[in-house]
Protein backbone atom coordinates (compact mmCIF):
# COMPACT_ATOMS: atom_id res chain seq x y z
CA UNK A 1 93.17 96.65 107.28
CA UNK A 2 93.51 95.54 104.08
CA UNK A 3 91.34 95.46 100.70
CA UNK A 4 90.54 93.13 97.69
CA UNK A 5 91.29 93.97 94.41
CA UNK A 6 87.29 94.08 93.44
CA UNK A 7 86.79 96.51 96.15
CA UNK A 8 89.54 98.44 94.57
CA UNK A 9 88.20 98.46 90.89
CA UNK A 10 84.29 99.49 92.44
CA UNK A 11 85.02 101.87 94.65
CA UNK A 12 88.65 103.27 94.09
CA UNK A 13 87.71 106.93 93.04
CA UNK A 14 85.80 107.01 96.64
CA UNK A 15 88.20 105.29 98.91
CA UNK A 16 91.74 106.22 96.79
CA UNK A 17 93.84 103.83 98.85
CA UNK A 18 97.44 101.99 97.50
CA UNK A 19 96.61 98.46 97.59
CA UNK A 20 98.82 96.37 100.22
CA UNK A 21 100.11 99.21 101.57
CA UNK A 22 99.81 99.51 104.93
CA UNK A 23 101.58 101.23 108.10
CA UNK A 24 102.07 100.49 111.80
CA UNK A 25 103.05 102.17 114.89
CA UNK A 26 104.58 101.64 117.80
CA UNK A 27 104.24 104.42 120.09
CA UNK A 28 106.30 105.06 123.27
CA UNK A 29 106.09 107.26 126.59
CA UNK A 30 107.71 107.26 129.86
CA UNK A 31 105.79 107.09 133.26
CA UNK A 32 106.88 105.43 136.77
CA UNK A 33 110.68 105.12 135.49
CA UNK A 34 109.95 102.37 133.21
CA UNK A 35 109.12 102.51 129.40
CA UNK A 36 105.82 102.08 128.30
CA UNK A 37 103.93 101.10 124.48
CA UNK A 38 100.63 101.81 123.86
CA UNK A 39 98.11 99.25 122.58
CA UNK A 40 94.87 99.03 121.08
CA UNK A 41 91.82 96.53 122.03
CA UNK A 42 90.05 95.65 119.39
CA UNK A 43 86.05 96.01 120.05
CA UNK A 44 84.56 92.94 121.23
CA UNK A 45 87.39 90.78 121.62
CA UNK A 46 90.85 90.38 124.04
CA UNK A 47 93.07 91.45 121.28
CA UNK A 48 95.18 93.82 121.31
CA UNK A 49 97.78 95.03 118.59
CA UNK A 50 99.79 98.13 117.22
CA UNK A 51 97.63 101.12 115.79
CA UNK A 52 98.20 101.12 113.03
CA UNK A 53 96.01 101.65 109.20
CA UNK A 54 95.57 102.01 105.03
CA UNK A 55 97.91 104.65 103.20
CA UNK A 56 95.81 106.87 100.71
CA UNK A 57 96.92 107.71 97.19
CA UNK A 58 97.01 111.01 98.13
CA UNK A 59 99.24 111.09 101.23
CA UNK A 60 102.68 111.10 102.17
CA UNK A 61 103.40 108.55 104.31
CA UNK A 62 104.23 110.84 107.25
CA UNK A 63 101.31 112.45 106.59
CA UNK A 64 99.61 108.86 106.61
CA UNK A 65 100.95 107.89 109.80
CA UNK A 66 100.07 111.24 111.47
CA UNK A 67 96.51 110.55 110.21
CA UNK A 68 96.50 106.80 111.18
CA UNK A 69 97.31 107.82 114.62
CA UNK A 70 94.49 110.82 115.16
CA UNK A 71 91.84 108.46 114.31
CA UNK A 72 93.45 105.11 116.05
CA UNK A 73 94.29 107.13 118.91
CA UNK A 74 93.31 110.54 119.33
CA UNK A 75 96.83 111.55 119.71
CA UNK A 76 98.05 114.10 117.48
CA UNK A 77 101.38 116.78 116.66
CA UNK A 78 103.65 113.91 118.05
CA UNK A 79 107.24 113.28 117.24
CA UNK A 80 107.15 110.16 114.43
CA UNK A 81 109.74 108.44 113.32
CA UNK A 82 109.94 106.07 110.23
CA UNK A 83 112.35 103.03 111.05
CA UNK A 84 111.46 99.74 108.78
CA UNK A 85 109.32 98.26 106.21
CA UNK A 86 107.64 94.94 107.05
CA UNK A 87 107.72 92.74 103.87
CA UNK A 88 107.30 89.30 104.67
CA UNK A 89 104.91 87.33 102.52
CA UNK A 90 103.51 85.11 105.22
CA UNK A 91 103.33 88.03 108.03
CA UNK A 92 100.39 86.59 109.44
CA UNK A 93 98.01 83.80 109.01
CA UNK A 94 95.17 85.02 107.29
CA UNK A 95 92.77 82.72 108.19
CA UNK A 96 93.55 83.13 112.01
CA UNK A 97 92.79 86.98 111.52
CA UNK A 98 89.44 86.49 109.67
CA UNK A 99 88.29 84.08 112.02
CA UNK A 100 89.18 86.63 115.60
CA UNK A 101 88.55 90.30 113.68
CA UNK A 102 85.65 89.22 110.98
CA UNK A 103 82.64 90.52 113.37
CA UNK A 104 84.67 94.28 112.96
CA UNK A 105 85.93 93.79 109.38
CA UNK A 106 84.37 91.90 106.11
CA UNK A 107 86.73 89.10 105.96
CA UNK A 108 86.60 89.84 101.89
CA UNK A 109 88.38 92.83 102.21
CA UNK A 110 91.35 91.21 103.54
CA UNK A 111 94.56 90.43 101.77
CA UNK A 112 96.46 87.64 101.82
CA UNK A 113 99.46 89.21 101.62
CA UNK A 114 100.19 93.18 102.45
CA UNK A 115 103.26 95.44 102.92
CA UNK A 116 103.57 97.92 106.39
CA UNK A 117 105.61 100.81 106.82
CA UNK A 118 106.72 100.77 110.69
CA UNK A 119 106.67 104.12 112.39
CA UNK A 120 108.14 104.82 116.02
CA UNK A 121 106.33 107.36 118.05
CA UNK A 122 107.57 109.54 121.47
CA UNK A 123 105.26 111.10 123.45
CA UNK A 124 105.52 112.66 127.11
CA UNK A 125 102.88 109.88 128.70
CA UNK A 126 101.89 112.92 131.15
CA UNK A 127 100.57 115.58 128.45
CA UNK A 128 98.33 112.85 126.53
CA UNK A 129 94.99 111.37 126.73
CA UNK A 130 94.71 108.35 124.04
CA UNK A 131 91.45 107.61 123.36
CA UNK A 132 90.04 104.41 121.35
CA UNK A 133 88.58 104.47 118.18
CA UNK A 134 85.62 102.89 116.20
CA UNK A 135 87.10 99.71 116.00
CA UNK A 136 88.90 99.50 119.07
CA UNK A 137 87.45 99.89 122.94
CA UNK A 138 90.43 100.26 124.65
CA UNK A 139 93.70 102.40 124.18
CA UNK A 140 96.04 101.15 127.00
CA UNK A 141 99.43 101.86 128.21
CA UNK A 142 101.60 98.97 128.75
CA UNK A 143 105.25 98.52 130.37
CA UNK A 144 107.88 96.25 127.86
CA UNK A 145 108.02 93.49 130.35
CA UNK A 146 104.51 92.66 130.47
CA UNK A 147 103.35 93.22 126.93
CA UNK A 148 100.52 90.81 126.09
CA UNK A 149 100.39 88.43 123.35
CA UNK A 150 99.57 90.28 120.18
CA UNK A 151 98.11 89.88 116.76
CA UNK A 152 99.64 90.02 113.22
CA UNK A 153 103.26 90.39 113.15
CA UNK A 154 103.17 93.06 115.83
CA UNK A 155 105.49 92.00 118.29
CA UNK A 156 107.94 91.76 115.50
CA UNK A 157 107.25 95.24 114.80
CA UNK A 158 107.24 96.38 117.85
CA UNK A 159 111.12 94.57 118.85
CA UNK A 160 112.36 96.16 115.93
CA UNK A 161 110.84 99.58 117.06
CA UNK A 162 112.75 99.03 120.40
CA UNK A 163 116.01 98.35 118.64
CA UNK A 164 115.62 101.41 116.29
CA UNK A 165 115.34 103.71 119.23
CA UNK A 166 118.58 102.31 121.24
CA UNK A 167 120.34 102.96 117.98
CA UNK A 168 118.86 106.44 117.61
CA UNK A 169 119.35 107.50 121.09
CA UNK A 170 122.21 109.47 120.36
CA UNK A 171 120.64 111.05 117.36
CA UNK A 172 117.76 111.64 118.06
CA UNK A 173 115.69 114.33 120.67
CA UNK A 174 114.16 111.18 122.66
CA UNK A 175 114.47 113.04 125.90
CA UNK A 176 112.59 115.92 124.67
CA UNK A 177 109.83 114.21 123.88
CA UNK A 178 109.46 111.26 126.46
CA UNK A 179 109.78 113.44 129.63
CA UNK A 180 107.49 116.22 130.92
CA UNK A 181 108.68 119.63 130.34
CA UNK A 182 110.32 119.71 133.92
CA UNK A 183 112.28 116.51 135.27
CA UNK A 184 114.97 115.31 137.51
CA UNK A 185 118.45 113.99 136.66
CA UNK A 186 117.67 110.91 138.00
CA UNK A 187 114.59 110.79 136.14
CA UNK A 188 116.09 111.45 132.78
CA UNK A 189 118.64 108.91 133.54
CA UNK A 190 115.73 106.06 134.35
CA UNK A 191 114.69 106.94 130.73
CA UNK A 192 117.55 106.18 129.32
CA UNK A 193 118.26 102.93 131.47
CA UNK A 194 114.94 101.84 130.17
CA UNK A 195 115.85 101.99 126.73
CA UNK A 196 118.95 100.69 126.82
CA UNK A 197 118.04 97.86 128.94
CA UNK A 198 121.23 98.14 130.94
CA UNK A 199 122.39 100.60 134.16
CA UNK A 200 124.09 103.70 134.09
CA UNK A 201 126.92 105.31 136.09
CA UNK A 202 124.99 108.25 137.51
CA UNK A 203 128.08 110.81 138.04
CA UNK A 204 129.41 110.07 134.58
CA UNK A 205 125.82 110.53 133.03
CA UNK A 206 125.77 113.93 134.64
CA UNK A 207 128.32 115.28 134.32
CA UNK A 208 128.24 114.83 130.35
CA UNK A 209 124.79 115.75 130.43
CA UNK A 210 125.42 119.16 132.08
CA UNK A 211 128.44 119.71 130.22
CA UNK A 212 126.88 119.24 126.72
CA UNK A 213 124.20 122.03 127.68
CA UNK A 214 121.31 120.66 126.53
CA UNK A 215 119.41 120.70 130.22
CA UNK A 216 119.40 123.72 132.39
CA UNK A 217 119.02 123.46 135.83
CA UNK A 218 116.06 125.24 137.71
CA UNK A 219 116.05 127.27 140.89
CA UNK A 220 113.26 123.94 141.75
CA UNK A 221 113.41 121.18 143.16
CA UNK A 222 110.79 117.93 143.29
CA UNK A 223 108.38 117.89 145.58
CA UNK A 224 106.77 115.35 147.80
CA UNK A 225 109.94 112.63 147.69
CA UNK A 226 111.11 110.91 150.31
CA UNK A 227 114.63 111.58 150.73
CA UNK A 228 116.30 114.35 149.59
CA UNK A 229 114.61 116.73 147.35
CA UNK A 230 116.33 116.81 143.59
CA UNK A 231 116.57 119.71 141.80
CA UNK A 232 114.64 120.26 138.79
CA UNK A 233 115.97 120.51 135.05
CA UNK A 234 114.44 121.52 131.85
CA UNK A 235 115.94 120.95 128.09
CA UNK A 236 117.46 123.62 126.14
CA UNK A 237 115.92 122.92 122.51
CA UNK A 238 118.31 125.35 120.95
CA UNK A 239 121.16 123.89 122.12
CA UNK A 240 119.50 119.87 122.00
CA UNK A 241 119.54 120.22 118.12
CA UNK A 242 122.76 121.77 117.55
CA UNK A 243 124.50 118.81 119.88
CA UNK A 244 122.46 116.65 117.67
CA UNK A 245 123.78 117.94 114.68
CA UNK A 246 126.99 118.16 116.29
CA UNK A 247 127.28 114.14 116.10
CA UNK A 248 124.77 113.17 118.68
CA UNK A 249 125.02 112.87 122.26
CA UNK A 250 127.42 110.17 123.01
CA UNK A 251 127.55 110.46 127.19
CA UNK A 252 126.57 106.93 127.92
């Protein structure tokens, strides 16, 4: 959302908001061995974007994008991740997005022109419930490959999201916060895959991941598969971030 300069000037001291300034994000789990996005609906219509919102004079912008996504969302204490700034002068056509959002926002309080701060987010698909906000009626979870057409300069966002997070995935705890708090090799593996878009030998994956020591193997296995029954691992946070800081976990 964006607002005019007049709207500024009357009613800055009540809604204390950086002109232009905007943020979006793109906000990934992992369910049914394929990565997912979430998307918003907006109310009334068969759009769907990014969540995404203003940035207040008074916030940090990680505190802005934690906010953004509590009242976009519902989801909150998530891992986020800033990754690009969307600059562009012609990000989207203006006219376009008056004419399919006006009924939701005053088509005055639009900018021609604004600035967004993109945010990644990882959350474990299993432990959430996103819910929709005022302006949206729908909060769905979509796989990459069937992503539907969406507005502003989303997709753009959201590609470059995709491609921050297959160079961070050495650096950064993705595992730890895209699978549940008990998972399978081959599982944790499939997440991986699904990032990186590409296959993965499974005994050389292993055997890195158990010798780097940052999952520990449970006296569990999965239940209810059909051949036989893996056994169950859980991360070792302590020993996650030191790798991390280490140089990252280079296994694949």
């Amino acid at each position: 959302m964006k607002y005019s300069p007049d709207m500024q000037k009357d009613e800055s001291a009540e809604l204390n908001l950086i002109p232009q300034l905007t943020l979006d994000c793109a906000i990934f789990g992992f369910h049914d061995n394929s990565l997912k996005i979430l998307l918003l609906k907006w109310k009334g219509t068969e759009y769907w974007s990014l969540p995404g919102g203003v940035i207040h004079q008074v916030e940090s912008l990680d505190s802005a994008a934690s906010r953004v996504l509590k009242e976009r969302t519902g989801l909150d204490e998530i891992f986020l991740r800033q990754f690009h700034t969307f600059g562009k002068v012609a990000r989207y056509d203006g006219n376009e997005i008056k004419k399919k959002l006006g009924h939701l926002i005053d088509p005055s309080l639009w900018y021609e022109r604004a600035i967004s701060v993109g945010y990644y987010a990882l959350v474990d698909f299993e432990a959430v419930f996103p819910n929709p906000d005022t302006l949206s009626e729908e909060c769905r979870w979509w796989d990459l490959a069937e992503v539907p057409e969406l507005l502003f300069d989303h997709l753009d966002i959201l590609d470059k999201a995709l491609h921050a997070l297959r160079l961070e995935l050495s650096f950064q705890p993705i595992g730890l916060n895209l699978l549940p708090e008990k998972f399978t090799m081959p599982e944790m593996m499939r997440l991986y895959e699904s990032i990186l878009g590409k296959k993965i030998d499974p005994r050389n994956f292993q055997k890195k991941i158990l010798k780097s020591g940052i999952a520990i193997r449970l006296d569990e296995v999965k239940k209810g598969v059909a051949h036989k029954s893996p056994f169950l691992y859980k991360f070792d946070p302590e020993r996650y971030e030191e790798v991390l800081k280490e140089g990252g976990l280079f296994f694949i």
